[in-house]
Protein backbone atom coordinates (compact mmCIF):
# COMPACT_ATOMS: atom_id res chain seq x y z
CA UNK A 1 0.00 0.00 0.00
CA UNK A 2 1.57 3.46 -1.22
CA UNK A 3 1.32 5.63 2.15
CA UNK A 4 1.79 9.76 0.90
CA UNK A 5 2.38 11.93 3.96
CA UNK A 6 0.65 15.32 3.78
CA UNK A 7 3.15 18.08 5.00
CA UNK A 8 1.51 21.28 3.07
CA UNK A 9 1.79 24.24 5.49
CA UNK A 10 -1.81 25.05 5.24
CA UNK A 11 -2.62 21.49 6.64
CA UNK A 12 0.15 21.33 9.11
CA UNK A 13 -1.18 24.56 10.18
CA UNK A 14 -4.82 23.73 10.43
CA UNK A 15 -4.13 20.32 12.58
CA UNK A 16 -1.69 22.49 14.96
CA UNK A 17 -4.98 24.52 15.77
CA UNK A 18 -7.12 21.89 16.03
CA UNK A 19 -5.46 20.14 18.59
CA UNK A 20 -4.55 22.72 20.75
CA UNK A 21 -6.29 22.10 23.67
CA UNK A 22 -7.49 25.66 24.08
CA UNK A 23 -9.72 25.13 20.80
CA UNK A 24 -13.44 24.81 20.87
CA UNK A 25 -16.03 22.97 19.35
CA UNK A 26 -17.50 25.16 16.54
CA UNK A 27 -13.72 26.07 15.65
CA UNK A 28 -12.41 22.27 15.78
CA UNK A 29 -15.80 21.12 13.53
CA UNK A 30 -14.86 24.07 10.78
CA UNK A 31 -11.23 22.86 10.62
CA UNK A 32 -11.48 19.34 10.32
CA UNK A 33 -13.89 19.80 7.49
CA UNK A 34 -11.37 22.57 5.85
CA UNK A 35 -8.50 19.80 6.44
CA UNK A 36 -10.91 17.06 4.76
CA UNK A 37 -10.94 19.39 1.79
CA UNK A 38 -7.44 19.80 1.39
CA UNK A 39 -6.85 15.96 1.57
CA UNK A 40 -9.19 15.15 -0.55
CA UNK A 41 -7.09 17.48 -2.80
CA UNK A 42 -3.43 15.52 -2.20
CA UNK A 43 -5.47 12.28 -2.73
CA UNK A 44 -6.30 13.22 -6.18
CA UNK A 45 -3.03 14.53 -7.07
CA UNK A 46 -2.40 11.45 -9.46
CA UNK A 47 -5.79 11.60 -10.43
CA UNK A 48 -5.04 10.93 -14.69
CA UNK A 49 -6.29 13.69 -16.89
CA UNK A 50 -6.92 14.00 -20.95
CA UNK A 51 -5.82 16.94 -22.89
CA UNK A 52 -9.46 19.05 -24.58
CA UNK A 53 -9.98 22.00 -26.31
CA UNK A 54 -12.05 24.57 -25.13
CA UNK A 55 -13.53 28.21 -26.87
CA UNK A 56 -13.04 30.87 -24.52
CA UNK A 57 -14.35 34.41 -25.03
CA UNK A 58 -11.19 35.67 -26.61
CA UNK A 59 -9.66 32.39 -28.87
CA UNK A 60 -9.23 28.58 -28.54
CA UNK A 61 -7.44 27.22 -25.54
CA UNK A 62 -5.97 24.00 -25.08
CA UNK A 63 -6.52 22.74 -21.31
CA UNK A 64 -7.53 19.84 -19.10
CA UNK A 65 -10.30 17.08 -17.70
CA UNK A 66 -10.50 14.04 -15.67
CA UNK A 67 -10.30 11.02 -17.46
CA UNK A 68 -13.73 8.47 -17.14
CA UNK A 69 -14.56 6.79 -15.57
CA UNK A 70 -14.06 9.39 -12.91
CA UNK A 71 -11.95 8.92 -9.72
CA UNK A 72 -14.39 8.22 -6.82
CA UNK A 73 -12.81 9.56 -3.77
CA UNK A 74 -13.76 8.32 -0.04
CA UNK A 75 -14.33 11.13 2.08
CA UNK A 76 -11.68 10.85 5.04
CA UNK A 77 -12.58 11.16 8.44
CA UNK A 78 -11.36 13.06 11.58
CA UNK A 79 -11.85 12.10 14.43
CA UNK A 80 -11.05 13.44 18.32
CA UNK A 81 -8.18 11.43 20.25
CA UNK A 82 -9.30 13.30 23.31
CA UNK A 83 -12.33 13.81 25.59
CA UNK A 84 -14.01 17.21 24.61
CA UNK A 85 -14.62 19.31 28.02
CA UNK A 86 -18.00 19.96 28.95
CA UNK A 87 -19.07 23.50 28.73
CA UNK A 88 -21.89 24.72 30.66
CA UNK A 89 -23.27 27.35 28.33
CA UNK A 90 -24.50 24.18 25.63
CA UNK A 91 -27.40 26.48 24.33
CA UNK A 92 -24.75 29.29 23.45
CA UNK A 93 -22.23 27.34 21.54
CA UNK A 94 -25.39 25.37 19.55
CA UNK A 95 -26.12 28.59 18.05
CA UNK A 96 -22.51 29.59 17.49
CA UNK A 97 -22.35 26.30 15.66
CA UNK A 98 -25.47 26.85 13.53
CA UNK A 99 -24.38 30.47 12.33
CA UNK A 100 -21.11 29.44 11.56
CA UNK A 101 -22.82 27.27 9.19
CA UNK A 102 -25.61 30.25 8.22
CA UNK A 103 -23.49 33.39 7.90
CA UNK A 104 -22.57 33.81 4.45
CA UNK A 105 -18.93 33.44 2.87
CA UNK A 106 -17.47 36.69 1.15
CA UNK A 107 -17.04 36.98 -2.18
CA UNK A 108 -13.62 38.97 -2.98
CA UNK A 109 -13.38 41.19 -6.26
CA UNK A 110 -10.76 43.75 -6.97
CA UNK A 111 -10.52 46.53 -9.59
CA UNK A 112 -8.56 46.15 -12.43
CA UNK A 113 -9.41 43.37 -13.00
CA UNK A 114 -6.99 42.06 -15.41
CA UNK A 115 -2.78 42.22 -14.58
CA UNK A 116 -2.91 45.24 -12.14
CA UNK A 117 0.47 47.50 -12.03
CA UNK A 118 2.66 47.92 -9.62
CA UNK A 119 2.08 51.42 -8.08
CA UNK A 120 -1.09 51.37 -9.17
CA UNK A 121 -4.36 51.33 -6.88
CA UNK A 122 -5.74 48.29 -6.92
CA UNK A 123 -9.40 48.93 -5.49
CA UNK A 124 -10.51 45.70 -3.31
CA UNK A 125 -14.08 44.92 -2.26
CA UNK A 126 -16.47 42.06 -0.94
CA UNK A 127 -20.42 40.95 -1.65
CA UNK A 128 -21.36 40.74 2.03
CA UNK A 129 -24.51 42.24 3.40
CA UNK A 130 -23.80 44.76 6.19
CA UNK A 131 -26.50 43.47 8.62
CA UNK A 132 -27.42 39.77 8.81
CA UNK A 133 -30.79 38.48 10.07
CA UNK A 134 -32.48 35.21 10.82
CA UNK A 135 -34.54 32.84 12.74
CA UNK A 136 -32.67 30.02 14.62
CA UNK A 137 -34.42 26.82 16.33
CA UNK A 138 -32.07 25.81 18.59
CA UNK A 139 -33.24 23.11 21.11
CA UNK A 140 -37.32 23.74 20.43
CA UNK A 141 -36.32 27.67 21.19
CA UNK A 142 -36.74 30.41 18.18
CA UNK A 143 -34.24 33.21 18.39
CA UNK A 144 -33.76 35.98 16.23
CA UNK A 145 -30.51 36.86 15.04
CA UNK A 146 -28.70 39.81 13.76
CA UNK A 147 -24.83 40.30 13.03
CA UNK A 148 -22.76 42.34 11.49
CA UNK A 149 -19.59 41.92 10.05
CA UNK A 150 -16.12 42.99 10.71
CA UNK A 151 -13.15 42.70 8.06
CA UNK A 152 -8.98 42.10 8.20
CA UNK A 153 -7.50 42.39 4.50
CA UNK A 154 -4.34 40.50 4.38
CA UNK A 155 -2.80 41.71 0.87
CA UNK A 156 -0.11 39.25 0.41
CA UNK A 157 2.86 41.16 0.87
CA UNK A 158 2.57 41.87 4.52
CA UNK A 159 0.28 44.81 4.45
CA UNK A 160 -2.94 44.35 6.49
CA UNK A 161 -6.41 46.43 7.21
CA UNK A 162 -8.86 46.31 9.58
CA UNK A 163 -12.14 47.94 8.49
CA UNK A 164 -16.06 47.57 8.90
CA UNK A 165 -16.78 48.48 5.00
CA UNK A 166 -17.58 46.42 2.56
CA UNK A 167 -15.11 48.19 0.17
CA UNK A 168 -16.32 49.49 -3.68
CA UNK A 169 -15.03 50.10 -7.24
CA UNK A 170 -13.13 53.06 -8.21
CA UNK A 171 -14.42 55.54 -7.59
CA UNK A 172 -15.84 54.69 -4.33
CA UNK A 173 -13.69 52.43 -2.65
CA UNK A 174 -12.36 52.93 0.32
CA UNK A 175 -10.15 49.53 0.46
CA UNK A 176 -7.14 49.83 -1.69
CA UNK A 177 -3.63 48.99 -1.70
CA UNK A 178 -0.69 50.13 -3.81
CA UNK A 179 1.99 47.02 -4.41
CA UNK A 180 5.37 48.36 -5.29
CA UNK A 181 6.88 44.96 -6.82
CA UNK A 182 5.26 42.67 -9.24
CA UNK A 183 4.44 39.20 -8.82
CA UNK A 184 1.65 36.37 -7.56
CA UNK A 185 0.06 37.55 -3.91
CA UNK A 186 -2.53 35.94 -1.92
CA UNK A 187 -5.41 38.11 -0.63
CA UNK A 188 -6.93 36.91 2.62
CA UNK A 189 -10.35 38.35 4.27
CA UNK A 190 -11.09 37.28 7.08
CA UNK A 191 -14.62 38.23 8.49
CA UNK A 192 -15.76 38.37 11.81
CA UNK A 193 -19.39 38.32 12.60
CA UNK A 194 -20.65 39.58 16.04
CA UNK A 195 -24.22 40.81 17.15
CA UNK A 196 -27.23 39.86 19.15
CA UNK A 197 -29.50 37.42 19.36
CA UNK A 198 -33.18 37.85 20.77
CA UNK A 199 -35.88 35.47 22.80
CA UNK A 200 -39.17 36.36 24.54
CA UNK A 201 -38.36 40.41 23.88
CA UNK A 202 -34.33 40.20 25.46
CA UNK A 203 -31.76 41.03 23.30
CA UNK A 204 -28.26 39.32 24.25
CA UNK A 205 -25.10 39.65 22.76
CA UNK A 206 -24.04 36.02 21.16
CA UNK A 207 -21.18 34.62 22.76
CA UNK A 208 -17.72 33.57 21.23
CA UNK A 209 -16.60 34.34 17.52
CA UNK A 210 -17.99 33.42 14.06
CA UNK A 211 -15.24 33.57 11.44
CA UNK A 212 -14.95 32.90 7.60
CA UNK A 213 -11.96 32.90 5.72
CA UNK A 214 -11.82 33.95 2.11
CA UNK A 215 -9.10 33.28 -0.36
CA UNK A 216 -7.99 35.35 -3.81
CA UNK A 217 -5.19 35.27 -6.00
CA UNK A 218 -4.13 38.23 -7.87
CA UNK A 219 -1.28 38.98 -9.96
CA UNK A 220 0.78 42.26 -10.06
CA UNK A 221 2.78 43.56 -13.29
CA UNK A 222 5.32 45.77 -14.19
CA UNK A 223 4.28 48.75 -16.43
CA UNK A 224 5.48 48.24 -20.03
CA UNK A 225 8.46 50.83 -20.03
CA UNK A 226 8.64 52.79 -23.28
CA UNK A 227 12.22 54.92 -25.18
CA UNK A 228 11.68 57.74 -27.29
CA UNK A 229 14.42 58.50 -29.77
């Protein structure tokens, strides 16, 4: 049997948190599915492929599918090696566990959209609504919930911002970063949700932290430099 060990940093990462002791329950559920994700992605590494043509919007493009019959891939599992503490506050972390799963992941555009320059605005923004409401059931109990959501952009290059907007397009947008050298950069937004949730008329805040990570590549090139005789 042909035994491939997983060391990619993001997974490494991702089972250092989860088994910190200091972790809880809505947190360790989110990671092990993001780490099922990723190994579902090193099991199909091999995975054989067939060259195709496609049409694109511009010209024909030679690129890429799985071969058939298609791969079918077992879901792994993770499982706890440990005894989970017993919190006391069970009704509080339910509902942090069912909005993790509600809240909406953001959507991350920039602006331009095609090979953006190097000190050059590049004008960043996400589709998130800036007040979330719903009904929960949690244990036979209807709450009403409403959040809003916080932001930290993490441009790539070691440059962060913390900010409640949304961010826009040019003109607009207040969420924009100059980079100075070209090159690949991962954008990171991570959004924080916190507000209240209400039952029989009382408003309370909701306890603990509901987090989504969002992910975006973007390029950066150098301006074409131009001589006049």
């Amino acid at each position: 049997m042909k035994i491939h060990i997983a060391d990619h940093p993001l997974i490494t990462h991702k089972l250092t948190v989860l088994r910190d002791e200091k972790t809880d329950s809505p947190t360790f559920r989110r990671l092990t599915e993001e780490i099922v994700t990723l190994l579902a992605y090193e099991a199909m590494r091999e995975v054989k492929t067939q060259a195709v043509t496609v049409k694109t919007p511009v010209a024909m493009a030679q690129g890429a599918q799985l071969t058939k019959p298609k791969p079918v891939v077992v879901k792994p599992t993770v499982k706890r090696t440990y005894k989970p503490r017993v919190k006391k506050a069970v009704t509080k972390v339910n509902l942090s566990d069912r909005l993790t799963k509600m809240v909406p992941t953001a959507g991350v555009a920039y602006q331009p959209e095609f090979e953006p320059l190097v000190n050059v605005p590049v004008y960043f923004w996400c589709d998130l609504p800036s007040l979330f409401q719903s009904r929960v059931d949690i244990i036979g109990e209807v709450v009403d919930v409403a959040l809003r959501p916080s932001f930290v952009w993490s441009f790539g290059d070691g440059s962060v911002l913390a900010t409640t907007e949304n961010g826009a397009p040019y003109p607009n947008g207040q969420i924009h970063h100059t980079y100075s050298k070209p090159g690949n950069y991962l954008v990171t937004l991570l959004t924080t949700w916190n507000g209240t949730y209400t039952h029989n008329a009382q408003a309370r805040a909701v306890s603990g932290t509901v987090k989504k990570l969002t992910v975006a590549a973007i390029t950066i090139v150098q301006a074409p430099t131009h001589f006049k005789g």
